[in-house]
PDB file of N, CA and C in Angstrom:
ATOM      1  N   UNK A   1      23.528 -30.050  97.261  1.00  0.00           N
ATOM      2  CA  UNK A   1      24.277 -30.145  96.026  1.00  0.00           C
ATOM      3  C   UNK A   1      24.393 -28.759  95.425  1.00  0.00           C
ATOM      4  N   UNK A   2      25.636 -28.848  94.863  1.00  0.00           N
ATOM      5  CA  UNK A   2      25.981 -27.273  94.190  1.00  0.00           C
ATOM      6  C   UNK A   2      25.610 -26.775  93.192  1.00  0.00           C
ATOM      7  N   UNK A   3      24.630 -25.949  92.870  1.00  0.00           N
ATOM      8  CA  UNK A   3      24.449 -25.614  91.353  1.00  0.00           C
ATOM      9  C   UNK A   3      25.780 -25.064  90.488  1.00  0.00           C
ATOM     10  N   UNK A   4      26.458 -26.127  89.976  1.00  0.00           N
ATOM     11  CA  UNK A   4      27.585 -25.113  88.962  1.00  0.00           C
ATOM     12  C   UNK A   4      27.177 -24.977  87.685  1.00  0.00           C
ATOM     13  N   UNK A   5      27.640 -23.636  87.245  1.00  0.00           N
ATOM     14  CA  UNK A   5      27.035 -23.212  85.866  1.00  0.00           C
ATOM     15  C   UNK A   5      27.828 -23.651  84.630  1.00  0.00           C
ATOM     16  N   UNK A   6      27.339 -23.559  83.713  1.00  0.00           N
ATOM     17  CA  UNK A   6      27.999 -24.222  82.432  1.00  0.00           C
ATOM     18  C   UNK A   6      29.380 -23.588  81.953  1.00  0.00           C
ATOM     19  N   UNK A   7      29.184 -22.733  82.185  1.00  0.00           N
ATOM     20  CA  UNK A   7      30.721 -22.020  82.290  1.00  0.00           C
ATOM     21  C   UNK A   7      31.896 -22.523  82.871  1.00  0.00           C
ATOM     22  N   UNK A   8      31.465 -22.828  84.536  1.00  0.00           N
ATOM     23  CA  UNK A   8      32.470 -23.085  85.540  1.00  0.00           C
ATOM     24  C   UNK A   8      32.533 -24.332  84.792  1.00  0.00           C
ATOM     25  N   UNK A   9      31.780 -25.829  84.558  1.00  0.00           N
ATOM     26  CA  UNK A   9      32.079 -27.186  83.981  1.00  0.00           C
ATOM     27  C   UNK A   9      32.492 -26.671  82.897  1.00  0.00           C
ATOM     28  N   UNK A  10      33.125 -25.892  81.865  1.00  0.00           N
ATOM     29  CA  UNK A  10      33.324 -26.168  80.996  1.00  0.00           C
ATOM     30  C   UNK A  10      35.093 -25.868  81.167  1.00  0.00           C
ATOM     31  N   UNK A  11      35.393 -24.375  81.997  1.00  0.00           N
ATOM     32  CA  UNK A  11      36.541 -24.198  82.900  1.00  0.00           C
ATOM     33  C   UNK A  11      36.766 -25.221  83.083  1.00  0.00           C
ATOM     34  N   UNK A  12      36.437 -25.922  84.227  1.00  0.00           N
ATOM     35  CA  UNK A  12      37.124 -27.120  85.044  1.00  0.00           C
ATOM     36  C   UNK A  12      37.364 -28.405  84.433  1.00  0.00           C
ATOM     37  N   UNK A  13      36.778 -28.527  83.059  1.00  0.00           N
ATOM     38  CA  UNK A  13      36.674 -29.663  81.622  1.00  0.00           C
ATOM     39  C   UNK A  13      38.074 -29.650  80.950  1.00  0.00           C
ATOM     40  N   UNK A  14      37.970 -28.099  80.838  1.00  0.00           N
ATOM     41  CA  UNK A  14      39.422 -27.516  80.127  1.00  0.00           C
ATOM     42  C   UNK A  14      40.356 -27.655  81.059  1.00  0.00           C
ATOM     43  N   UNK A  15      40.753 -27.125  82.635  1.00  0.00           N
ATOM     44  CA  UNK A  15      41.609 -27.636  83.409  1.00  0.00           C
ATOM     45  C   UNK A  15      42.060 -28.969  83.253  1.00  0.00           C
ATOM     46  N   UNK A  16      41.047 -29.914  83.235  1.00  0.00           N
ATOM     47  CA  UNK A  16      41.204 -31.284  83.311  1.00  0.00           C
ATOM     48  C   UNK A  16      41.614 -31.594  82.228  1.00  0.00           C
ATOM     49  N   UNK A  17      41.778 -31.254  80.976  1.00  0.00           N
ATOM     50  CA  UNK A  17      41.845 -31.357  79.790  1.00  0.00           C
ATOM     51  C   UNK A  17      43.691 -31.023  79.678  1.00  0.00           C
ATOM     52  N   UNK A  18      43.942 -29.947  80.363  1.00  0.00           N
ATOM     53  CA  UNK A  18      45.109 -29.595  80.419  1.00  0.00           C
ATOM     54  C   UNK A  18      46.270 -30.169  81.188  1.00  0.00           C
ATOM     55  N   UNK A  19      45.618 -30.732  82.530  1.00  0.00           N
ATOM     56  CA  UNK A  19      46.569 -30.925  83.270  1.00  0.00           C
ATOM     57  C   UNK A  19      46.586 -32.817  83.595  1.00  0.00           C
ATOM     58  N   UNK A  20      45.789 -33.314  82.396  1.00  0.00           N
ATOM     59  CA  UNK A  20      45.558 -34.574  82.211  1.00  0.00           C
ATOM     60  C   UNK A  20      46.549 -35.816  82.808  1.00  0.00           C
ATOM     61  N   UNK A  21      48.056 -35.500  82.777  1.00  0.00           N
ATOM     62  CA  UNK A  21      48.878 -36.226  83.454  1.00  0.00           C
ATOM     63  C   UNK A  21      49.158 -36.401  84.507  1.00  0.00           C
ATOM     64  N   UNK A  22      48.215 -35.418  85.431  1.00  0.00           N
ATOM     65  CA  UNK A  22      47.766 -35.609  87.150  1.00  0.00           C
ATOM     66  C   UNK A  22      46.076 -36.655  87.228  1.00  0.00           C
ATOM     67  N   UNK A  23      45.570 -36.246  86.426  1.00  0.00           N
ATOM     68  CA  UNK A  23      44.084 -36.551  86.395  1.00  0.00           C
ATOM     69  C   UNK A  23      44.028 -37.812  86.146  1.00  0.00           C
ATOM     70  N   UNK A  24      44.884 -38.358  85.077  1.00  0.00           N
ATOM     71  CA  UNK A  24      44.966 -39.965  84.644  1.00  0.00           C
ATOM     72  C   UNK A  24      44.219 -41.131  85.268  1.00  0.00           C
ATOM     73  N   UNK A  25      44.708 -41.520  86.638  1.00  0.00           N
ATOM     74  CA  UNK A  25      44.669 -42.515  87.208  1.00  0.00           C
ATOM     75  C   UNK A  25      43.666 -42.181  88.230  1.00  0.00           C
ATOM     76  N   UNK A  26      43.302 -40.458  88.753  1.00  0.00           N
ATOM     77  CA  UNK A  26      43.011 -40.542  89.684  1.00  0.00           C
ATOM     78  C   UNK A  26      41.267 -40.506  89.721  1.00  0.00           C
ATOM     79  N   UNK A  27      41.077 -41.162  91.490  1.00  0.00           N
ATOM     80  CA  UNK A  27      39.605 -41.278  91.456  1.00  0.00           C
ATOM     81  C   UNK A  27      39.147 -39.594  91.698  1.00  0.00           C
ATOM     82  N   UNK A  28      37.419 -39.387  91.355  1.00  0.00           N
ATOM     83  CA  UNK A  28      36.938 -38.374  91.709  1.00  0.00           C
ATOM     84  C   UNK A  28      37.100 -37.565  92.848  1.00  0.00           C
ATOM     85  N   UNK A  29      37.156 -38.386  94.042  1.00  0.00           N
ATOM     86  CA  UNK A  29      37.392 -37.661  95.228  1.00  0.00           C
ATOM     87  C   UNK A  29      38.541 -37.006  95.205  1.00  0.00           C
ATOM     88  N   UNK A  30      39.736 -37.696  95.144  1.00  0.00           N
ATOM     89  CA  UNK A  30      40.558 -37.507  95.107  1.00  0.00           C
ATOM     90  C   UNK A  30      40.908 -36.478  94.315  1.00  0.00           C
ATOM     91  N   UNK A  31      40.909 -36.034  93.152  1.00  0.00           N
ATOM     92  CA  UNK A  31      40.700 -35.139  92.237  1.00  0.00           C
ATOM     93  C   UNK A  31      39.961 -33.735  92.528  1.00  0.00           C
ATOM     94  N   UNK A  32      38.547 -34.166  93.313  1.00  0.00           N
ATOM     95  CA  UNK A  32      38.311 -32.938  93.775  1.00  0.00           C
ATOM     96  C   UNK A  32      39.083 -32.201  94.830  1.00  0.00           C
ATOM     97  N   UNK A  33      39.490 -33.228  95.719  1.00  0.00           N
ATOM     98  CA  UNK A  33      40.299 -32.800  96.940  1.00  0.00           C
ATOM     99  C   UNK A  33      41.637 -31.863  96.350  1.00  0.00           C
ATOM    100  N   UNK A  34      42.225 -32.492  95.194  1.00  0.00           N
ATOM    101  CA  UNK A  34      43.075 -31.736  94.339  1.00  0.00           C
ATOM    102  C   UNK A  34      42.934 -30.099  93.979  1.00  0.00           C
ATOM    103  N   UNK A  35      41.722 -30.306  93.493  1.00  0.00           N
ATOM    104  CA  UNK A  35      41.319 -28.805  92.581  1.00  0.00           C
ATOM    105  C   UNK A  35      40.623 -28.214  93.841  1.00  0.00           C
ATOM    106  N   UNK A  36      40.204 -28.246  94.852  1.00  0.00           N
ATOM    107  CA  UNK A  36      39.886 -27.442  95.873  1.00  0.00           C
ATOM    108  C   UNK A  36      41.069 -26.997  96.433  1.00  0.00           C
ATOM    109  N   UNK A  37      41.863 -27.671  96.684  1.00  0.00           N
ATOM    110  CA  UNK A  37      43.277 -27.326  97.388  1.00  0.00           C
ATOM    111  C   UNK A  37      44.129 -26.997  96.343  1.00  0.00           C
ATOM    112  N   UNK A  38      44.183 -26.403  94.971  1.00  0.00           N
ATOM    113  CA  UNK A  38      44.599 -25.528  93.755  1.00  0.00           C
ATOM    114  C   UNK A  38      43.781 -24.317  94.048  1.00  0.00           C
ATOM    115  N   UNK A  39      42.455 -24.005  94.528  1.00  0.00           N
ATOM    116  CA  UNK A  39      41.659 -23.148  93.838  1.00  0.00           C
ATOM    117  C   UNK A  39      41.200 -22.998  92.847  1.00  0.00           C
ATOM    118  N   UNK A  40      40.867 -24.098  92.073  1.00  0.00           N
ATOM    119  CA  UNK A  40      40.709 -24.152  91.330  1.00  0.00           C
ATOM    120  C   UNK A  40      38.665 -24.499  90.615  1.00  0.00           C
ATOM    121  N   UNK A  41      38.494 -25.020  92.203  1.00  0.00           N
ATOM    122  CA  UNK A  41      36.826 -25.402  92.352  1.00  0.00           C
ATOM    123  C   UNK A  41      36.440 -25.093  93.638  1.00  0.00           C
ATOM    124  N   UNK A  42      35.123 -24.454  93.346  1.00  0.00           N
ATOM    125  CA  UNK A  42      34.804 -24.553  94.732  1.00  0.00           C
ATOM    126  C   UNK A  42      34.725 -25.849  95.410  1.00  0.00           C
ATOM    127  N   UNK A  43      34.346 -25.500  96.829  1.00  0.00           N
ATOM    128  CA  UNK A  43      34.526 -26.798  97.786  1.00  0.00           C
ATOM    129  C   UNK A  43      33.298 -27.345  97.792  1.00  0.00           C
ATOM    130  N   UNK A  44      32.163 -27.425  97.392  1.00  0.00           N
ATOM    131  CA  UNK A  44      30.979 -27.686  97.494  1.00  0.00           C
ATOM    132  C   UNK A  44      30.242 -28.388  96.223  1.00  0.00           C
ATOM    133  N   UNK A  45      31.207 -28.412  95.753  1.00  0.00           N
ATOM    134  CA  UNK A  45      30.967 -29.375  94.302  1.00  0.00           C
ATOM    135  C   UNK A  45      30.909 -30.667  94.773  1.00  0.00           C
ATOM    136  N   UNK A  46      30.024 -31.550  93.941  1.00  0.00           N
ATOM    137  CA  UNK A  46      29.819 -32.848  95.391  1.00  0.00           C
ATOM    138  C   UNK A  46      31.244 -33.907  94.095  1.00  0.00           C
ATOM    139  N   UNK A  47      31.028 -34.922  94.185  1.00  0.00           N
ATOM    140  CA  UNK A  47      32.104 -36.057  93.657  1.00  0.00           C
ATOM    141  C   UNK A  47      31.547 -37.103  92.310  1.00  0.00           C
ATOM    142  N   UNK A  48      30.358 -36.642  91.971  1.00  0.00           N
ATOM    143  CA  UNK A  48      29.288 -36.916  91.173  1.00  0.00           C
ATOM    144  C   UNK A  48      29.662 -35.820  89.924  1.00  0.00           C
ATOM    145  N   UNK A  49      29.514 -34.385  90.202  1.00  0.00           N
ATOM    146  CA  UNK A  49      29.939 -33.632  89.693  1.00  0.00           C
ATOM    147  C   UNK A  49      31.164 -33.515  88.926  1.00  0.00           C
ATOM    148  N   UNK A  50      31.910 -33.871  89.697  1.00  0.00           N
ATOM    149  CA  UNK A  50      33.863 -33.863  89.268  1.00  0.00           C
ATOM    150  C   UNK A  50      33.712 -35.133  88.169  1.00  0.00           C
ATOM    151  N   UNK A  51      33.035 -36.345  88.654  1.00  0.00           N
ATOM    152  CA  UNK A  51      32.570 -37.445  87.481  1.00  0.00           C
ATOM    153  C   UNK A  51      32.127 -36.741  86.575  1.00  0.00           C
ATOM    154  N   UNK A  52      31.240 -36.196  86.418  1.00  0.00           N
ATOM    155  CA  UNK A  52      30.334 -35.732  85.151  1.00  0.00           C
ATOM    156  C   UNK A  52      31.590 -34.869  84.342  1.00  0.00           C
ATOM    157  N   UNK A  53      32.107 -33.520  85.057  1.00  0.00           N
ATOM    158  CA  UNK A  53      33.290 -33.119  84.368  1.00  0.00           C
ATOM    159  C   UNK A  53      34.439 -33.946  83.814  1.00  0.00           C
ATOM    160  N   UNK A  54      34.674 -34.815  84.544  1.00  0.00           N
ATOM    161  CA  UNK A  54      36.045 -35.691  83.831  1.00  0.00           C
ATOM    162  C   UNK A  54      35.160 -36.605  82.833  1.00  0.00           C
ATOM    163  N   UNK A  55      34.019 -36.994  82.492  1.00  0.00           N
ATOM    164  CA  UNK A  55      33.764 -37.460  81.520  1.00  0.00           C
ATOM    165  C   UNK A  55      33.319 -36.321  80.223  1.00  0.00           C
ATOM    166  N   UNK A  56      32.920 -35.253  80.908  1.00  0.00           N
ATOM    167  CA  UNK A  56      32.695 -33.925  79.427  1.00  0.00           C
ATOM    168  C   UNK A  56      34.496 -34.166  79.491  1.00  0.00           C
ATOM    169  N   UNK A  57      34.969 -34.146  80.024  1.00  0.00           N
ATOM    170  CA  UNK A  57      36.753 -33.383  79.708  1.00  0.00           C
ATOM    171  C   UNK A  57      37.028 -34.564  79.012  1.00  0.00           C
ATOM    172  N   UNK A  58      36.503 -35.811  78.921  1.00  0.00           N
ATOM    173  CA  UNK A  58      37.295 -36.851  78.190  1.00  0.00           C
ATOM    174  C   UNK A  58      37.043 -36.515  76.552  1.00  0.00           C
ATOM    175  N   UNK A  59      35.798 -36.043  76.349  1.00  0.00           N
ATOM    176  CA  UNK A  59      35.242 -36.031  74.726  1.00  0.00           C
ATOM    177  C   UNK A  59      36.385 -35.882  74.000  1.00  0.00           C
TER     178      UNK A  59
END
Protein backbone atom coordinates (compact mmCIF):
# COMPACT_ATOMS: atom_id res chain seq x y z
CA UNK A 1 0.00 0.00 0.00
CA UNK A 2 1.05 3.54 -0.95
CA UNK A 3 1.91 6.03 1.54
CA UNK A 4 0.21 9.28 0.01
CA UNK A 5 0.81 12.46 1.76
CA UNK A 6 -1.75 14.92 2.83
CA UNK A 7 -0.98 17.18 0.26
CA UNK A 8 -1.27 14.76 -2.71
CA UNK A 9 -5.17 13.67 -0.99
CA UNK A 10 -5.95 16.96 -0.69
CA UNK A 11 -4.77 17.70 -4.68
CA UNK A 12 -6.61 14.74 -5.83
CA UNK A 13 -9.91 15.88 -3.34
CA UNK A 14 -9.73 19.16 -5.24
CA UNK A 15 -9.37 17.37 -8.74
CA UNK A 16 -12.32 15.39 -7.81
CA UNK A 17 -14.00 18.29 -6.56
CA UNK A 18 -13.51 19.93 -9.92
CA UNK A 19 -14.06 17.57 -12.40
CA UNK A 20 -17.15 16.11 -10.47
CA UNK A 21 -19.31 15.50 -13.68
CA UNK A 22 -16.93 12.57 -14.69
CA UNK A 23 -16.62 11.31 -11.04
CA UNK A 24 -20.51 11.20 -10.40
CA UNK A 25 -21.53 7.78 -11.07
CA UNK A 26 -18.28 6.30 -11.20
CA UNK A 27 -16.92 3.31 -9.09
CA UNK A 28 -13.38 3.65 -7.37
CA UNK A 29 -11.57 1.49 -9.64
CA UNK A 30 -12.69 2.82 -12.30
CA UNK A 31 -11.87 6.32 -11.32
CA UNK A 32 -8.52 5.41 -10.39
CA UNK A 33 -7.92 3.77 -13.70
CA UNK A 34 -9.09 7.35 -14.90
CA UNK A 35 -6.66 9.59 -12.95
CA UNK A 36 -3.69 7.25 -13.60
CA UNK A 37 -4.28 7.38 -17.26
CA UNK A 38 -4.69 11.60 -16.82
CA UNK A 39 -1.55 11.71 -14.71
CA UNK A 40 -3.01 12.77 -12.49
CA UNK A 41 -2.19 9.90 -9.52
CA UNK A 42 0.21 7.78 -9.12
CA UNK A 43 -0.37 4.15 -10.10
CA UNK A 44 0.11 2.61 -6.80
CA UNK A 45 -2.55 4.18 -4.93
CA UNK A 46 -4.61 1.10 -3.99
CA UNK A 47 -8.84 1.60 -4.59
CA UNK A 48 -9.47 2.03 -0.81
CA UNK A 49 -7.54 5.12 -1.10
CA UNK A 50 -9.38 6.77 -4.19
CA UNK A 51 -12.60 5.79 -1.66
CA UNK A 52 -11.23 7.66 1.16
CA UNK A 53 -10.46 10.72 -1.34
CA UNK A 54 -13.87 10.79 -3.03
CA UNK A 55 -15.39 10.81 0.34
CA UNK A 56 -12.84 13.88 1.78
CA UNK A 57 -13.81 15.43 -1.89
CA UNK A 58 -17.52 14.98 -1.08
CA UNK A 59 -17.41 17.33 2.30
Amino acid sequence: MSCLTRKLQQNLAKYIKKHNQCTANTSPAVLKNQLVSKGVCPSDVTVDQINEIVRLASR
